[in-house]
PDB file of N, CA and C in Angstrom:
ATOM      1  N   UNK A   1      38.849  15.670  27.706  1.00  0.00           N
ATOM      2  CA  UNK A   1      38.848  14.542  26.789  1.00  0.00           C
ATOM      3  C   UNK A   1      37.477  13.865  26.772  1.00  0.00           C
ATOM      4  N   UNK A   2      36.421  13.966  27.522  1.00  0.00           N
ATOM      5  CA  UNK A   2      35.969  13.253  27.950  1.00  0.00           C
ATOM      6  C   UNK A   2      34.592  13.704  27.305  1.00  0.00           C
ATOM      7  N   UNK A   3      34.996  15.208  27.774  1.00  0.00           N
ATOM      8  CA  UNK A   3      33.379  16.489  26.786  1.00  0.00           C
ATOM      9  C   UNK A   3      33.934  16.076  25.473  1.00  0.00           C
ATOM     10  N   UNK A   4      34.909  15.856  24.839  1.00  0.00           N
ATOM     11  CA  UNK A   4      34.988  15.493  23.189  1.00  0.00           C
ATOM     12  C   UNK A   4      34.215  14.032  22.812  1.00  0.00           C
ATOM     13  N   UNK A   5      34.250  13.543  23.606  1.00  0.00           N
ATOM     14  CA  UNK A   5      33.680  12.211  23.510  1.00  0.00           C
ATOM     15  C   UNK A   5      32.175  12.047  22.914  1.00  0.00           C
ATOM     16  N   UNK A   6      32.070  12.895  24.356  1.00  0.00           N
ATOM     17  CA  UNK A   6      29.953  13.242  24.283  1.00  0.00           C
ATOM     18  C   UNK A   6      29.829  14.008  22.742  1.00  0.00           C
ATOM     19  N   UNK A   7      30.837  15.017  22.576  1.00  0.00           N
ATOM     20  CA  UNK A   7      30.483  15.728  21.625  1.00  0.00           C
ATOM     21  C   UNK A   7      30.353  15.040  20.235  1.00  0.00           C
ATOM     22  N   UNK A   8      31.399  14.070  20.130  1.00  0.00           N
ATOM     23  CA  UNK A   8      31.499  13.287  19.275  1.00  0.00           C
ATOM     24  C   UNK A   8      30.166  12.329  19.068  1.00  0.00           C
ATOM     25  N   UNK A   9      30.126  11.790  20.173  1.00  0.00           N
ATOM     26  CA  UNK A   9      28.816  11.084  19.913  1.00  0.00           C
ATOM     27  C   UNK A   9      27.539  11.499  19.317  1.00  0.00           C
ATOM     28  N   UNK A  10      27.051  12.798  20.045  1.00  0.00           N
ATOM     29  CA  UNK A  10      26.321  13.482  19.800  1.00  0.00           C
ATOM     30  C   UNK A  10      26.089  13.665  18.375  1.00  0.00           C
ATOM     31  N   UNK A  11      27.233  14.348  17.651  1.00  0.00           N
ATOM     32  CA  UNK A  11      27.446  14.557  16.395  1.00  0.00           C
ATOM     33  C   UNK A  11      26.839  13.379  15.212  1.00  0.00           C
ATOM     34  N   UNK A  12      27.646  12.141  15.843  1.00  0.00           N
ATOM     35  CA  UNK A  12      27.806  10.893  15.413  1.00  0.00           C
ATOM     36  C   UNK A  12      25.580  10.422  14.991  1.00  0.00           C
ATOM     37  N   UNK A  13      25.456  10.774  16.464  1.00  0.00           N
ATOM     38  CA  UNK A  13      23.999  10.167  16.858  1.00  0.00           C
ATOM     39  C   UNK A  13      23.263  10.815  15.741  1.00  0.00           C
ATOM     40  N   UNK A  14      23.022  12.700  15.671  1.00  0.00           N
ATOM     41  CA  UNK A  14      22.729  13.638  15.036  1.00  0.00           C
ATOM     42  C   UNK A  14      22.825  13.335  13.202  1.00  0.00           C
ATOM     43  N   UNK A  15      24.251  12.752  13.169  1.00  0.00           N
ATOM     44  CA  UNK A  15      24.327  12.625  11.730  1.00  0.00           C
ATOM     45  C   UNK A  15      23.727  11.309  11.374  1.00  0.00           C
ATOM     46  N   UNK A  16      23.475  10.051  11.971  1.00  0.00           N
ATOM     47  CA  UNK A  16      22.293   8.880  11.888  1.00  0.00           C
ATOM     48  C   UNK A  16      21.130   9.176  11.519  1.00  0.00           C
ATOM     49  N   UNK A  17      20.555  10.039  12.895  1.00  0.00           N
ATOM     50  CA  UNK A  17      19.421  10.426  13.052  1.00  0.00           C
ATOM     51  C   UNK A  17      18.752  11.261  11.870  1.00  0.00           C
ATOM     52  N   UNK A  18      19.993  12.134  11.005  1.00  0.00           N
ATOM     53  CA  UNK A  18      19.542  12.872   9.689  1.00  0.00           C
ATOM     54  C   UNK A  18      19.058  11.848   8.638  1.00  0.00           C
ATOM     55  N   UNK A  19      20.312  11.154   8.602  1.00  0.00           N
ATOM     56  CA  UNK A  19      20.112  10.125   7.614  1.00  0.00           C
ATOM     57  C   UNK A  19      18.850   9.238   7.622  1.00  0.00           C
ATOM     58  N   UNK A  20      18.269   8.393   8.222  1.00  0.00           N
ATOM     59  CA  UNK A  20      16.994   8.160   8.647  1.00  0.00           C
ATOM     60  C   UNK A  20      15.755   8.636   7.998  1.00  0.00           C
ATOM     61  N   UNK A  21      16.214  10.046   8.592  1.00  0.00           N
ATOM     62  CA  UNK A  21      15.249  10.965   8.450  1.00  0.00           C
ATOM     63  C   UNK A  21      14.965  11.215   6.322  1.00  0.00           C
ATOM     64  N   UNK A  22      16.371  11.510   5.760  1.00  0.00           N
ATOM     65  CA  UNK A  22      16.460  11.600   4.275  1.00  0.00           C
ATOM     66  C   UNK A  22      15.999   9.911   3.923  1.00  0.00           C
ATOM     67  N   UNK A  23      16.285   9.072   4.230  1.00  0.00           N
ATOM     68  CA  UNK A  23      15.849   7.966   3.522  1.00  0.00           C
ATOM     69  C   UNK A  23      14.240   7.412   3.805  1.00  0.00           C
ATOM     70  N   UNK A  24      13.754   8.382   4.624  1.00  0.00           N
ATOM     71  CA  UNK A  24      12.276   7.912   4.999  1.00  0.00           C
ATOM     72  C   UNK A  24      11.852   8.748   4.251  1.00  0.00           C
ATOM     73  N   UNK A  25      12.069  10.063   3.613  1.00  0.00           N
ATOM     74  CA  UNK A  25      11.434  11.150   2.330  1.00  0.00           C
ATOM     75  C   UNK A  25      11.691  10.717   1.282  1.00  0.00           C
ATOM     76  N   UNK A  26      12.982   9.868   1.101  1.00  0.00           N
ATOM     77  CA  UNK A  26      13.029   9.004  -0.233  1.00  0.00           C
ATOM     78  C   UNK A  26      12.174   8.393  -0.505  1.00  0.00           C
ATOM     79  N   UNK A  27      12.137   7.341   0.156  1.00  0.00           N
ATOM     80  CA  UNK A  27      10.860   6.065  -0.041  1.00  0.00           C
ATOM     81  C   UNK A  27       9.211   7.193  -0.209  1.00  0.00           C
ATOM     82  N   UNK A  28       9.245   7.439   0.714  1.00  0.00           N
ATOM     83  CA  UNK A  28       7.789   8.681   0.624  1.00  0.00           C
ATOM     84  C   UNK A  28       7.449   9.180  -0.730  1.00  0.00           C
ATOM     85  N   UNK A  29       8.794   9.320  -1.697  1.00  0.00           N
ATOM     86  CA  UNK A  29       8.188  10.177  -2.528  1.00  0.00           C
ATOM     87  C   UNK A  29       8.404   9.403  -3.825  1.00  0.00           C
ATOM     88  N   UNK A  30       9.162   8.320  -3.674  1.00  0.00           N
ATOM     89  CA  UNK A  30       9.414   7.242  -4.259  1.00  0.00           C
ATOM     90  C   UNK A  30       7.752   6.554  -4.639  1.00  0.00           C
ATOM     91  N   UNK A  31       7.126   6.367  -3.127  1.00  0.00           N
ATOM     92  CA  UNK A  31       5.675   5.652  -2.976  1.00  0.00           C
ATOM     93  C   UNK A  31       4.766   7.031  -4.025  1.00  0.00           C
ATOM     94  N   UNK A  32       4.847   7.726  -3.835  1.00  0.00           N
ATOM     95  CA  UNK A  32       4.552   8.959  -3.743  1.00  0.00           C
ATOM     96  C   UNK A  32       4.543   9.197  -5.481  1.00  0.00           C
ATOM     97  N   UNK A  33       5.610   8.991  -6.040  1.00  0.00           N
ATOM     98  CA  UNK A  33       5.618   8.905  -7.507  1.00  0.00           C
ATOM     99  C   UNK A  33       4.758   7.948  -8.747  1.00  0.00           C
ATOM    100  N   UNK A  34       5.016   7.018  -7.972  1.00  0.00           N
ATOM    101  CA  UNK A  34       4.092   5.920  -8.340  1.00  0.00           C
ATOM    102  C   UNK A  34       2.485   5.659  -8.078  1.00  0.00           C
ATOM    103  N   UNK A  35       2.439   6.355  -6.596  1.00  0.00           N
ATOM    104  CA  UNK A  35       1.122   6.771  -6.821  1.00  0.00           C
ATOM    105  C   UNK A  35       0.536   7.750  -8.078  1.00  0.00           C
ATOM    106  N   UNK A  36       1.272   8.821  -8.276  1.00  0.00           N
ATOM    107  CA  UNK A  36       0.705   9.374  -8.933  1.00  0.00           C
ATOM    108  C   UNK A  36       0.520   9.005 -10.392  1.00  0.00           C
ATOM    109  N   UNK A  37       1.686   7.726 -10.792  1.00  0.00           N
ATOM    110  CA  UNK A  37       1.787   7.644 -12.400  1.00  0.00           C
ATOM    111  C   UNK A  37       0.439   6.998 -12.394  1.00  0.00           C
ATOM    112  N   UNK A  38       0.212   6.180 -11.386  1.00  0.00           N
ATOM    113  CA  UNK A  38      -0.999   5.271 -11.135  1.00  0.00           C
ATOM    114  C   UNK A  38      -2.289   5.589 -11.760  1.00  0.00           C
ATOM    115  N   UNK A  39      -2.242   6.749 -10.917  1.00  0.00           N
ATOM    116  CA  UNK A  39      -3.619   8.556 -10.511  1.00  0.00           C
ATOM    117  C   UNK A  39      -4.060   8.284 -12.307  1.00  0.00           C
ATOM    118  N   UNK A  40      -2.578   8.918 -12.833  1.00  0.00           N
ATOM    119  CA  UNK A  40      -2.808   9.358 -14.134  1.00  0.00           C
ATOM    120  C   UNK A  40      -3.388   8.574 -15.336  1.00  0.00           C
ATOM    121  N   UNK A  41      -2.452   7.825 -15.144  1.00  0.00           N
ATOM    122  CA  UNK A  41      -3.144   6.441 -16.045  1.00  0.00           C
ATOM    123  C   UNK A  41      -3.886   5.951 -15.964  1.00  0.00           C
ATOM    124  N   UNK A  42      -5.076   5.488 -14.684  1.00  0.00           N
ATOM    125  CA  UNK A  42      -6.318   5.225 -14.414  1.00  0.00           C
ATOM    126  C   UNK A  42      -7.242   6.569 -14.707  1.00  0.00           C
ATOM    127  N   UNK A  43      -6.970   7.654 -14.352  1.00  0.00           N
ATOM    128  CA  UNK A  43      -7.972   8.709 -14.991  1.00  0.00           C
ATOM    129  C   UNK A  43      -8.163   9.080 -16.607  1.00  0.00           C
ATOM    130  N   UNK A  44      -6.656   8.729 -17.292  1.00  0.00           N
ATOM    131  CA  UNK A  44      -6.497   9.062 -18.654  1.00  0.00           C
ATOM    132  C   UNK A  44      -5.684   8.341 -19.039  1.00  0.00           C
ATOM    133  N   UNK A  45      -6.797   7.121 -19.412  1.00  0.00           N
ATOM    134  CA  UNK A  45      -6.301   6.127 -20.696  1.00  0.00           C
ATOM    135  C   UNK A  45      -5.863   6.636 -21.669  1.00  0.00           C
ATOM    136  N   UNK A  46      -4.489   5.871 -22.306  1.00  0.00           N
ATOM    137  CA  UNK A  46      -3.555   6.810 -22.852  1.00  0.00           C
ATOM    138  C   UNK A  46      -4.371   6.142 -24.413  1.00  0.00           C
ATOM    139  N   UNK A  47      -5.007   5.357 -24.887  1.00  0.00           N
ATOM    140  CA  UNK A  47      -6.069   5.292 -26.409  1.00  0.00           C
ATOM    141  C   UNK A  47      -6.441   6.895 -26.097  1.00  0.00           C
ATOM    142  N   UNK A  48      -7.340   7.102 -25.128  1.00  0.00           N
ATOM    143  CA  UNK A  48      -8.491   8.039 -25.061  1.00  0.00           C
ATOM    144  C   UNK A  48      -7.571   9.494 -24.882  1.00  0.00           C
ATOM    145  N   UNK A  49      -6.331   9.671 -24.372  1.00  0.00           N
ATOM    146  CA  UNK A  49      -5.590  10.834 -24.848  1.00  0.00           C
ATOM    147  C   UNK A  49      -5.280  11.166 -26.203  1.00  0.00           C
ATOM    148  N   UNK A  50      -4.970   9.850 -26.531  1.00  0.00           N
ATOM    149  CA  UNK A  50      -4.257  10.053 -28.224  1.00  0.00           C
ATOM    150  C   UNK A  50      -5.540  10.086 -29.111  1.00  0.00           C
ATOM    151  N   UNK A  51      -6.605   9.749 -29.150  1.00  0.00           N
ATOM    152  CA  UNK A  51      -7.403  10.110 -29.491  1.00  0.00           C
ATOM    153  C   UNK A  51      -7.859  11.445 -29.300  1.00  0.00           C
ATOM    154  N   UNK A  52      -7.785  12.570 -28.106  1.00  0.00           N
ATOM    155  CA  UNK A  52      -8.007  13.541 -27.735  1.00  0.00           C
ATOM    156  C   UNK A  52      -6.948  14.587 -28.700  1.00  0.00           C
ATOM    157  N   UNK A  53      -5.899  14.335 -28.680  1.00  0.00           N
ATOM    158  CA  UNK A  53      -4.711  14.823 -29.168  1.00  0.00           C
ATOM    159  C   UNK A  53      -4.999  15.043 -30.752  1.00  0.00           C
ATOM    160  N   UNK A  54      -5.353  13.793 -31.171  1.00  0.00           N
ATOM    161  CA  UNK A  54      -5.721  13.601 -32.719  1.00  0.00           C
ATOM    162  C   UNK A  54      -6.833  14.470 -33.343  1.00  0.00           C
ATOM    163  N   UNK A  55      -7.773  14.880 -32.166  1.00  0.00           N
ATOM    164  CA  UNK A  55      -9.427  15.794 -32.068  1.00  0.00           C
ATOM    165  C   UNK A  55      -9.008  16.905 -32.314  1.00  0.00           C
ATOM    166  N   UNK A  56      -7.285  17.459 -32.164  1.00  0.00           N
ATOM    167  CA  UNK A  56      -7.207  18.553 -31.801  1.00  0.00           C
ATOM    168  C   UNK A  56      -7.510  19.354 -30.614  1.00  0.00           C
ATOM    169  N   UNK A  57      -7.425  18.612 -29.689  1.00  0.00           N
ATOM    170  CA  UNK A  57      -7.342  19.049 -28.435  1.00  0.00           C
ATOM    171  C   UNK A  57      -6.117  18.907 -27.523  1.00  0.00           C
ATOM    172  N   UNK A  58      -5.362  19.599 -27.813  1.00  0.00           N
ATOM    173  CA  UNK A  58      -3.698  19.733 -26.952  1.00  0.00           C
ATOM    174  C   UNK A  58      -3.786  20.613 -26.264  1.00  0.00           C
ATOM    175  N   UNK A  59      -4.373  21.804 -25.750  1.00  0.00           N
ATOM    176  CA  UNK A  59      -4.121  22.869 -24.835  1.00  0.00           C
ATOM    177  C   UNK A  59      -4.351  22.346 -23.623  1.00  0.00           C
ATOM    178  N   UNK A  60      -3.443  22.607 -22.330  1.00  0.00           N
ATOM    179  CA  UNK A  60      -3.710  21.935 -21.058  1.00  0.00           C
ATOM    180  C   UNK A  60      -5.023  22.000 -20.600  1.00  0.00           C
ATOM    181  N   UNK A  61      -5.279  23.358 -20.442  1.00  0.00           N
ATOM    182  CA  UNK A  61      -7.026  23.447 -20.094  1.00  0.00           C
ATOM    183  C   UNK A  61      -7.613  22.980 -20.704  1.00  0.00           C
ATOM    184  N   UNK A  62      -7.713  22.517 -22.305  1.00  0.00           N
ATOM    185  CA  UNK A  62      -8.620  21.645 -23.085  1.00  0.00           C
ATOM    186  C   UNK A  62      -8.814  20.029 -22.340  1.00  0.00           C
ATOM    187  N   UNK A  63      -7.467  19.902 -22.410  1.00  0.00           N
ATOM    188  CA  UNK A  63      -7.477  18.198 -21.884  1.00  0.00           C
ATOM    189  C   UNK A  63      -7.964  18.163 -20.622  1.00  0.00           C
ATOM    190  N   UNK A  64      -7.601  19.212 -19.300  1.00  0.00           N
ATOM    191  CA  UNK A  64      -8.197  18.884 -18.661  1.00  0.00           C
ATOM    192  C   UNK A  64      -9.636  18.802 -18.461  1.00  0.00           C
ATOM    193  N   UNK A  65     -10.370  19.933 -18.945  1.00  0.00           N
ATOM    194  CA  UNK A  65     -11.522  20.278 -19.152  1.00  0.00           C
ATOM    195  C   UNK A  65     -12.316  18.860 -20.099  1.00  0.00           C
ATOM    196  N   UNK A  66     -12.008  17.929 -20.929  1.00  0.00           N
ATOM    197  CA  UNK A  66     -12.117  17.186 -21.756  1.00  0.00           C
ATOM    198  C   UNK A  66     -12.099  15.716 -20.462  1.00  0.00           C
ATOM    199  N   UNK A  67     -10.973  15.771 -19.675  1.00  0.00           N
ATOM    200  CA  UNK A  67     -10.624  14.683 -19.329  1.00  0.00           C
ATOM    201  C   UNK A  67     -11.464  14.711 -17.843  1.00  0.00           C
ATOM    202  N   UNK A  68     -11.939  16.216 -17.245  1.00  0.00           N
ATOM    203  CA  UNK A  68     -12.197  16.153 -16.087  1.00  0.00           C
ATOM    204  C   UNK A  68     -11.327  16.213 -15.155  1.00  0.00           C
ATOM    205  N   UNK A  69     -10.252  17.003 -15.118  1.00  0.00           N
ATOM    206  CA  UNK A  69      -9.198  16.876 -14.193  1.00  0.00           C
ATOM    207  C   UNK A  69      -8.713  18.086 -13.595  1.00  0.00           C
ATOM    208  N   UNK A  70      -7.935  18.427 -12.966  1.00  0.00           N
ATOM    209  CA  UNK A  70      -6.894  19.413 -12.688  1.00  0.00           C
ATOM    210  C   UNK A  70      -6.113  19.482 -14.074  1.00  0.00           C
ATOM    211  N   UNK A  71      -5.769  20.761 -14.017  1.00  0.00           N
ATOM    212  CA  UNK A  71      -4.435  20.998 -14.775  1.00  0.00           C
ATOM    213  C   UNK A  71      -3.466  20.503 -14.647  1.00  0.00           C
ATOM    214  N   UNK A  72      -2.942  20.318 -13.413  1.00  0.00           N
ATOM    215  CA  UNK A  72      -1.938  19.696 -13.095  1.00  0.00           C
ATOM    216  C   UNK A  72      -1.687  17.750 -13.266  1.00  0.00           C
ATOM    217  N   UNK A  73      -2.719  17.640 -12.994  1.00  0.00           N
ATOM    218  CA  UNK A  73      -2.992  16.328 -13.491  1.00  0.00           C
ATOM    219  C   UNK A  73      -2.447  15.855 -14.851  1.00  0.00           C
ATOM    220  N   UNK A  74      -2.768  16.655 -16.011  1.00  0.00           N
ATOM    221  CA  UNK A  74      -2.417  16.430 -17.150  1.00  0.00           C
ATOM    222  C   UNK A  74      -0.805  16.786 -17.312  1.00  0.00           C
ATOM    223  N   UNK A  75      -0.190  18.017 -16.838  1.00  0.00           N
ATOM    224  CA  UNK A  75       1.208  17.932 -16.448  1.00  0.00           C
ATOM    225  C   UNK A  75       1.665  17.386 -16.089  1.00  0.00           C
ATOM    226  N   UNK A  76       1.634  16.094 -15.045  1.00  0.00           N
ATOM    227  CA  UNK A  76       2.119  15.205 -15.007  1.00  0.00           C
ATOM    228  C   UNK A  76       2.207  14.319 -15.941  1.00  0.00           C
ATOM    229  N   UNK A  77       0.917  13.962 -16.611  1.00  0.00           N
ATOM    230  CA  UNK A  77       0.512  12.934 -17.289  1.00  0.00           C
ATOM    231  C   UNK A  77       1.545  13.362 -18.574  1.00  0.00           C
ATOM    232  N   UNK A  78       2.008  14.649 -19.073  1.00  0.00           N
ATOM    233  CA  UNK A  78       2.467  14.765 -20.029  1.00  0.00           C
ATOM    234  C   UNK A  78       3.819  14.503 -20.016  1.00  0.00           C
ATOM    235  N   UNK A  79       4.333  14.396 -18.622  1.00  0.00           N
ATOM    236  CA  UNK A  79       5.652  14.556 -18.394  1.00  0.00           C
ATOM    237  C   UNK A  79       6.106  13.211 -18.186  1.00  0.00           C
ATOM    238  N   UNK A  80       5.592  12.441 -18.557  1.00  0.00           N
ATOM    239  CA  UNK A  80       5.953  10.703 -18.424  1.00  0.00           C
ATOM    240  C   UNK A  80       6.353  10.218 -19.284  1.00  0.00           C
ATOM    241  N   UNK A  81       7.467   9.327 -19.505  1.00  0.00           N
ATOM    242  CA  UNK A  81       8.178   9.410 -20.544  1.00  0.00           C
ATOM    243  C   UNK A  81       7.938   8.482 -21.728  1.00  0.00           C
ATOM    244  N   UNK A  82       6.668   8.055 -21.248  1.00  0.00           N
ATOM    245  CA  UNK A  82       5.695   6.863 -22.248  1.00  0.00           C
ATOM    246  C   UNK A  82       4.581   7.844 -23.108  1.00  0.00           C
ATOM    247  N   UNK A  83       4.372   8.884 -22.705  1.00  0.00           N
ATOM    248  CA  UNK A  83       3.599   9.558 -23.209  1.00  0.00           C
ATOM    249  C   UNK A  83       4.612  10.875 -24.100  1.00  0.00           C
ATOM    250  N   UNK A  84       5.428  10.887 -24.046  1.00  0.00           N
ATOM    251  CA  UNK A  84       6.565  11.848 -24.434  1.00  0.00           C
ATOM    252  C   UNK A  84       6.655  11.555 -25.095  1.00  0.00           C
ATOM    253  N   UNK A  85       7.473   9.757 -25.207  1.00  0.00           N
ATOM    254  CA  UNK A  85       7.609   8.944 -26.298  1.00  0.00           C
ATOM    255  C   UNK A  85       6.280   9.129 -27.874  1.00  0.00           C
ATOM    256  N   UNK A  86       5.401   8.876 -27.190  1.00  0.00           N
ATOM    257  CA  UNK A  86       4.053   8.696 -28.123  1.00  0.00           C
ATOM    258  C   UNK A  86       3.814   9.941 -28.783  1.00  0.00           C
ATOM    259  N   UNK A  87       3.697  11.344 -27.929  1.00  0.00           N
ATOM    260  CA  UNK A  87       3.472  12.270 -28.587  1.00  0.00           C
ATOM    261  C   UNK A  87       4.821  12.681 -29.566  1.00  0.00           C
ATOM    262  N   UNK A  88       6.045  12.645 -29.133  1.00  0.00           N
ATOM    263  CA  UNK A  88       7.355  12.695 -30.648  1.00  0.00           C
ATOM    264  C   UNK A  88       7.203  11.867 -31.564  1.00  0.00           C
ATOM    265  N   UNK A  89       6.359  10.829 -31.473  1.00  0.00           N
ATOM    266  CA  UNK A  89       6.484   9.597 -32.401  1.00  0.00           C
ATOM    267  C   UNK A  89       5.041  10.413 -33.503  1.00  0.00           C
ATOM    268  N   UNK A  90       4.533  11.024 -33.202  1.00  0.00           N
ATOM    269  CA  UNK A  90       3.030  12.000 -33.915  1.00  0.00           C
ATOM    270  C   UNK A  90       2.082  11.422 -33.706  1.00  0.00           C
ATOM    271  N   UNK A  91       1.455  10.774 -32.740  1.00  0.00           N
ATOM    272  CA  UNK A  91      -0.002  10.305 -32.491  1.00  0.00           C
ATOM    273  C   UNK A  91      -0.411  11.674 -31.859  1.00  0.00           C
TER     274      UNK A  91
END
């Protein structure tokens, strides 16, 4: 009765200790998200995209190459839902 106890606890302690663990990668990537909308929007003012866009310059490698960035950079930047908005709206 007594080894069920420990075991229990153990379990008990183990399943805390996970949890913890998932809500400290939350916040992380939470911080983590916002850093990056940050990244984006301070590197590429969204005038100076839509203006880019309007140049005829939409290919990822264009913008980045245009904007100075990673590729990936602009994938993000495209995937934000303020800029989603803007580009369905036809700027």
């Amino acid at each position: 009765m007594l080894k069920n106890l420990d075991t229990t606890s153990q379990v008990q302690h183990t399943k805390a200790k996970t949890q913890k663990i998932i809500e400290k990668r939350l916040r992380f990537q939470e911080k983590n998200t916002e850093q990056k909308k940050w990244q984006v929007f301070y590197l590429i003012p969204e005038e100076k995209f839509l203006e880019a866009v309007r140049r005829g310059i939409t290919e990822i490698w264009e913008l980045a190459e245009y904007f100075d960035v990673d590729e990936e950079v602009i994938r993000s930047y495209i995937k934000l839902p303020r800029v989603r908005e803007l580009l369905k709206e036809g700027y």
